[in-house]
Protein backbone atom coordinates (compact mmCIF):
# COMPACT_ATOMS: atom_id res chain seq x y z
CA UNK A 1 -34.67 -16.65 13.06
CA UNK A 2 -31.78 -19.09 11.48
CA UNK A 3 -28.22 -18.12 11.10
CA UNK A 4 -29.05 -18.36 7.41
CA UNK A 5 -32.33 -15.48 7.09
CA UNK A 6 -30.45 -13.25 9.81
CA UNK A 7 -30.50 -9.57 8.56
CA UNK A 8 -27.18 -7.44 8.57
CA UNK A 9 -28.99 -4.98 11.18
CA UNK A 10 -30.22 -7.76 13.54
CA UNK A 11 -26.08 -9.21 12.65
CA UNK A 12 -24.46 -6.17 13.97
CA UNK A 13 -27.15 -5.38 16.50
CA UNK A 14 -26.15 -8.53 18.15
CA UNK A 15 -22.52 -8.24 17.44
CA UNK A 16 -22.75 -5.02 19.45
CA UNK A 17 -24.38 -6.96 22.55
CA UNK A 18 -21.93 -9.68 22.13
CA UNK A 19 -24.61 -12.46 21.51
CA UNK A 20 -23.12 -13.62 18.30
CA UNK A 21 -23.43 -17.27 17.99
CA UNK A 22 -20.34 -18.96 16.25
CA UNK A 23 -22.04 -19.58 13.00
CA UNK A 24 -23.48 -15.92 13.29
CA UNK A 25 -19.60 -14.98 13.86
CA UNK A 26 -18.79 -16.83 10.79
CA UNK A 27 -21.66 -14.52 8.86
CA UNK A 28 -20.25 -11.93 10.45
CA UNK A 29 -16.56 -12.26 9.59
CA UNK A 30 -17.69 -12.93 6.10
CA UNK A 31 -20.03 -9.51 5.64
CA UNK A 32 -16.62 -7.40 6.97
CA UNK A 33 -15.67 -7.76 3.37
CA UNK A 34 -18.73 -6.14 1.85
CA UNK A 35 -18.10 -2.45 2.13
CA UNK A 36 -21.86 -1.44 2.43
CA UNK A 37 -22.12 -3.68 5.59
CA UNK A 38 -18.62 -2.12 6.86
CA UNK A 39 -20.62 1.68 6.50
CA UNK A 40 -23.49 0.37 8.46
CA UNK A 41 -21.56 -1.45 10.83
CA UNK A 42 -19.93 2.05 11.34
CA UNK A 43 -23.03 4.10 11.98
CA UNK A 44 -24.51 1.06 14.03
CA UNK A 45 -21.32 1.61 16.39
CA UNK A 46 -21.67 5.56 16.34
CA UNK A 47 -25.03 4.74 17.44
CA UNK A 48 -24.53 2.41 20.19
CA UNK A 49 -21.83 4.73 21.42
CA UNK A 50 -24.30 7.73 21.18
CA UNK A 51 -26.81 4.89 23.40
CA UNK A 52 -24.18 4.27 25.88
CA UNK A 53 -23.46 7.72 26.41
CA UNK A 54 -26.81 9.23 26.81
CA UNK A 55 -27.82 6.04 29.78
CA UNK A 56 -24.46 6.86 31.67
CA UNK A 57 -25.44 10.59 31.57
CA UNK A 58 -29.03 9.84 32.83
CA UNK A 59 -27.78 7.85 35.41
CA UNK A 60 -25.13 10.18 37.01
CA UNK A 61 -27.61 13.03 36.45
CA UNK A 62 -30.08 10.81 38.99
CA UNK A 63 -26.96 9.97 40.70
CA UNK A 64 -26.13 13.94 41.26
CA UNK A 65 -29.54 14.84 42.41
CA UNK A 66 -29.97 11.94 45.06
CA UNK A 67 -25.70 12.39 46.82
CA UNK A 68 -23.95 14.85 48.16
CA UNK A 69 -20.31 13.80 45.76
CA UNK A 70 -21.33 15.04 42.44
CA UNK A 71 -17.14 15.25 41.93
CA UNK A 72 -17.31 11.51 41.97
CA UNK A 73 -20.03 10.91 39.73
CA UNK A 74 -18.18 13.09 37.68
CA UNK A 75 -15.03 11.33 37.27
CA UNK A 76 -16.97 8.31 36.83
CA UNK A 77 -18.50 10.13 33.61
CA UNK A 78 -15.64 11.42 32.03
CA UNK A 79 -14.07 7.40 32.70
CA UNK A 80 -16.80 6.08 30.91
CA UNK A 81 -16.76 8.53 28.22
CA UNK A 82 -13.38 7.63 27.39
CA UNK A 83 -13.95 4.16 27.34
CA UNK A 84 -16.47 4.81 25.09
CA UNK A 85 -14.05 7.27 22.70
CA UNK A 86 -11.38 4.75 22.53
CA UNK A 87 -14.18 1.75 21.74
CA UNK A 88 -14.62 4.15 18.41
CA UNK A 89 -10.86 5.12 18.05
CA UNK A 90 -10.28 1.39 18.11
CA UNK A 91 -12.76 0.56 15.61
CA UNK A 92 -12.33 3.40 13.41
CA UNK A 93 -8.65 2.96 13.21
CA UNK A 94 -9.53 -1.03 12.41
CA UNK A 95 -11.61 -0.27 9.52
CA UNK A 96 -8.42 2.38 8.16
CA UNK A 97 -6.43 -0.18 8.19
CA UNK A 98 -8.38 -3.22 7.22
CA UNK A 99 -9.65 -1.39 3.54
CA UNK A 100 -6.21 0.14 2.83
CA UNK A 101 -4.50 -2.15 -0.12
CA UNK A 102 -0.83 -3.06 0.66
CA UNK A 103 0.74 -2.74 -2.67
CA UNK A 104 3.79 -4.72 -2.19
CA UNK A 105 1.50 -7.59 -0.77
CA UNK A 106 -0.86 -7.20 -3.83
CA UNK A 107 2.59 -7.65 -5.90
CA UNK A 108 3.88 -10.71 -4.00
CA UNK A 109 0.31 -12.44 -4.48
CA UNK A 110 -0.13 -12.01 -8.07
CA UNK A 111 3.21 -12.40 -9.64
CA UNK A 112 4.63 -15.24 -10.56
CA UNK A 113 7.92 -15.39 -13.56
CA UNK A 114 6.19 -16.24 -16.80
CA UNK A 115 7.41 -19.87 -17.69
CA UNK A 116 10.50 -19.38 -20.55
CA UNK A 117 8.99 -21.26 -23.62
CA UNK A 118 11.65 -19.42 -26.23
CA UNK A 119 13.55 -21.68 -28.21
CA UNK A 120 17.26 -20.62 -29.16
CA UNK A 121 17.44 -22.52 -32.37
CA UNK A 122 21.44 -21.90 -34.14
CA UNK A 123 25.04 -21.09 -32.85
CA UNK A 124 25.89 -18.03 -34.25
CA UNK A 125 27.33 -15.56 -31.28
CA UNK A 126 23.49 -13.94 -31.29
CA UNK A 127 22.14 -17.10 -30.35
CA UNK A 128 24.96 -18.41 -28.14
CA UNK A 129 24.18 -14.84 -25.99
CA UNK A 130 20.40 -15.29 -26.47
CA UNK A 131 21.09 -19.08 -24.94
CA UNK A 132 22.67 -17.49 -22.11
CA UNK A 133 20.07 -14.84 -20.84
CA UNK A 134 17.15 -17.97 -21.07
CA UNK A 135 19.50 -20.26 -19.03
CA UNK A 136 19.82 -17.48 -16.50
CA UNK A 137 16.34 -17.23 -16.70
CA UNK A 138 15.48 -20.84 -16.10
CA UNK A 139 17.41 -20.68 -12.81
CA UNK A 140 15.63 -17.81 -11.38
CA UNK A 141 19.23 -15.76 -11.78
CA UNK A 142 16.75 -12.98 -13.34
CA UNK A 143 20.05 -10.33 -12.63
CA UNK A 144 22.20 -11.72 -14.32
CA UNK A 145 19.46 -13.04 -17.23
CA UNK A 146 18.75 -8.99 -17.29
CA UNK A 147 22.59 -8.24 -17.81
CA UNK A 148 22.73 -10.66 -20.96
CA UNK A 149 19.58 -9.55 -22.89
CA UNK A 150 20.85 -6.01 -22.49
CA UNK A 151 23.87 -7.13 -23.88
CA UNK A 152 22.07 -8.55 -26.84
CA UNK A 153 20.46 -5.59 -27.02
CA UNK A 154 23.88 -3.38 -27.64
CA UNK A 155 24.30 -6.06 -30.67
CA UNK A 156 21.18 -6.67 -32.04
CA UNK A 157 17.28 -5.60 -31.61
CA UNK A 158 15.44 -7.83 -29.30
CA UNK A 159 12.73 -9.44 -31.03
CA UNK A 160 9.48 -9.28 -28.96
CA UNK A 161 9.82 -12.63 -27.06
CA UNK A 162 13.02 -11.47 -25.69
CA UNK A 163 11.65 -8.18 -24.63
CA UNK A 164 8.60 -9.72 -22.96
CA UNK A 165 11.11 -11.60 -20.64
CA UNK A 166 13.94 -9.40 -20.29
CA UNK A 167 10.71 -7.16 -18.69
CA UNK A 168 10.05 -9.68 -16.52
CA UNK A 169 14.00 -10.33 -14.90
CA UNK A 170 13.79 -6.37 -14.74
CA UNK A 171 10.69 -6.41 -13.02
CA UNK A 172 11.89 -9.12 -10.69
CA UNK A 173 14.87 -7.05 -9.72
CA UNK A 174 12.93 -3.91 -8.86
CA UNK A 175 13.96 -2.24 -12.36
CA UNK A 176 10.23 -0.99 -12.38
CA UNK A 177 10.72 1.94 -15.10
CA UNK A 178 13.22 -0.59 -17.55
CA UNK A 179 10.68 -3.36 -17.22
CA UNK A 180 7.83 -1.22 -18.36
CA UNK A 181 9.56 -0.22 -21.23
CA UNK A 182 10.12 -3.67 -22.17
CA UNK A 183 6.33 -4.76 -22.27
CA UNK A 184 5.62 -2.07 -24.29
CA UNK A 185 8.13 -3.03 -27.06
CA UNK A 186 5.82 -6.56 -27.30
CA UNK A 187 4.01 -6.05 -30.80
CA UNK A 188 0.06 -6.52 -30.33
CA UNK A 189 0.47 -9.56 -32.98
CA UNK A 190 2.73 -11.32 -30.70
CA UNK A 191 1.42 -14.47 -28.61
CA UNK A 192 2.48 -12.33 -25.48
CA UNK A 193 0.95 -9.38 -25.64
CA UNK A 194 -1.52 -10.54 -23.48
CA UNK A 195 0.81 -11.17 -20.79
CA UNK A 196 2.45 -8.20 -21.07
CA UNK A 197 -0.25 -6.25 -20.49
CA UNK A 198 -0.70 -8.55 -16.95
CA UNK A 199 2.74 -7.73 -16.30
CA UNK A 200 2.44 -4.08 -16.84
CA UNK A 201 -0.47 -4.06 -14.45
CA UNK A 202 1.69 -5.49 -11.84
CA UNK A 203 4.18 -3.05 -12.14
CA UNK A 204 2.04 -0.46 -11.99
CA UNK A 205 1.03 -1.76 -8.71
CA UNK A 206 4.70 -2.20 -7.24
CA UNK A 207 4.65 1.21 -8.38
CA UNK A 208 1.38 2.26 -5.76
CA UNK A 209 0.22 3.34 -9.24
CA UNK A 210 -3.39 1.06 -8.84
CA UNK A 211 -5.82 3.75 -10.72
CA UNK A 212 -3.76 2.52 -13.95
CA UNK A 213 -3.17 -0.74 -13.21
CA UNK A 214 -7.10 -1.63 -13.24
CA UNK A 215 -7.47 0.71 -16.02
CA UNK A 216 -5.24 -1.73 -17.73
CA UNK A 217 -6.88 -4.58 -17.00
CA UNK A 218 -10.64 -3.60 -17.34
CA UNK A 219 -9.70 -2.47 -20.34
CA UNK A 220 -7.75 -6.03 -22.00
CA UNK A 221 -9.36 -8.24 -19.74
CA UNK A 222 -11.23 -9.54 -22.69
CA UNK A 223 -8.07 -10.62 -24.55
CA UNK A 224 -6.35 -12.60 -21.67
CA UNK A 225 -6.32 -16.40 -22.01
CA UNK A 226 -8.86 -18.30 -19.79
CA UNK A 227 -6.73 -19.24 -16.94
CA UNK A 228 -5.37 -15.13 -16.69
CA UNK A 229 -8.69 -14.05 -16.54
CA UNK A 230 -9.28 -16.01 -13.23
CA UNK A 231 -6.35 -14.05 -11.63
CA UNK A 232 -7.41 -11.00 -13.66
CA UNK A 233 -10.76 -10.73 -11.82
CA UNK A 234 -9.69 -11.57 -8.83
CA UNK A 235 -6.75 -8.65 -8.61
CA UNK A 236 -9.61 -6.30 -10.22
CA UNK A 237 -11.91 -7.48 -7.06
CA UNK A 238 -9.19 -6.07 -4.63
CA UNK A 239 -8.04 -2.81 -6.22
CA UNK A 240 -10.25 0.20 -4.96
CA UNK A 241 -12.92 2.01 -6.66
């Protein structure tokens, strides 16, 4: 049978001989991701195990009728045995670890500072400050780009671009809670609303807070722009059900 028409039972039964092929190891690697084939990979190796145990206990049974050291035969069992325990530990702790979600590596993959497209138009003392925190912005100094919209903010009320990126420069400097706070203050109207919804999500996350996050997002994913939605359904593919 081709690499390509191989079954995931005749897959794993030869994983568990070791007679993978490399394109079958390929197929292989691939189907870990599936979490059906990651169940019956697990009961295939429970199996096997259960297998391997049974012929070694057969064996030193005949061995224990036909000598005269059944203490040896013995030791030889219990040595197998544990081989065969830590095989499963191995694998078991493998699969734990492979299908837990790092949050803080979800958060470092998806975000990415929105691009500043706010234009400071005047040069009244409002605007001069406004000019400031986008210039800080611009350079990536998102603490000190924080420190002058908050300043604004003791003068004025931010209008909803400048919450939408004082969020972000929050968000960038760990100020989960502030930076929440800020997305929320976009009006639905606003061109960014969208976004701030993706950049609630991902401070959810930083926050280990995933059930909400892709509530979030299943919920607006409709709304987000085209090139969003790509990164949309790929972070909803790798939060947990």
């Amino acid at each position: 049978m081709s690499a390509h028409t191989i079954s995931d039972k005749e897959l794993i039964e030869k994983f568990l001989r070791g007679e993978l092929l490399d394109n079958e190891k390929l197929i292989f690697n691939t189907r870990k991701e599936d979490q059906a084939f990651l169940i019956l990979l697990e009961e295939a190796v429970i199996s096997y195990q259960g297998r391997l145990n049974l012929k070694e206990k057969l064996k030193n049974i005949g061995k224990e009728l036909s000598t005269e050291k059944p203490k040896t035969n013995q030791k030889s069992l219990y040595w197998i045995s544990g081989i065969a325990a830590s095989i499963l530990l191995l694998f078991s702790l493998y699969f734990l670890v492979n299908q837990q979600v790092n949050s803080s590596e979800l958060f470092d993959t998806y975000f990415e500072a929105y691009p500043n497209a706010y234009t400071t138009k005047g040069t009244t003392e409002d605007n001069t400050l406004s000019k400031k925190a986008f210039d800080f912005y611009d350079v990536a100094k998102y603490k000190s780009a924080a420190t002058a919209f908050e300043e604004i903010a003791k003068k004025r009320a931010l209008n909803s671009s400048e919450h939408f990126y004082y969020g972000i420069s929050l968000l960038s400097t760990d100020a989960i809670e502030k930076a929440k706070y800020q997305f929320k203050q976009v009006t639905t109207m606003h061109p960014l609303y969208n976004e701030a919804q993706w950049y609630t999500s991902l401070s959810l996350i930083k926050q280990d807070s995933l059930a909400k996050a892709k509530t979030i997002l299943t919920q607006t994913q409709s709304i987000f722009s085209t090139s969003r939605k790509i990164n949309v359904k790929n972070l909803l593919n790798e939060l947990p059900e």
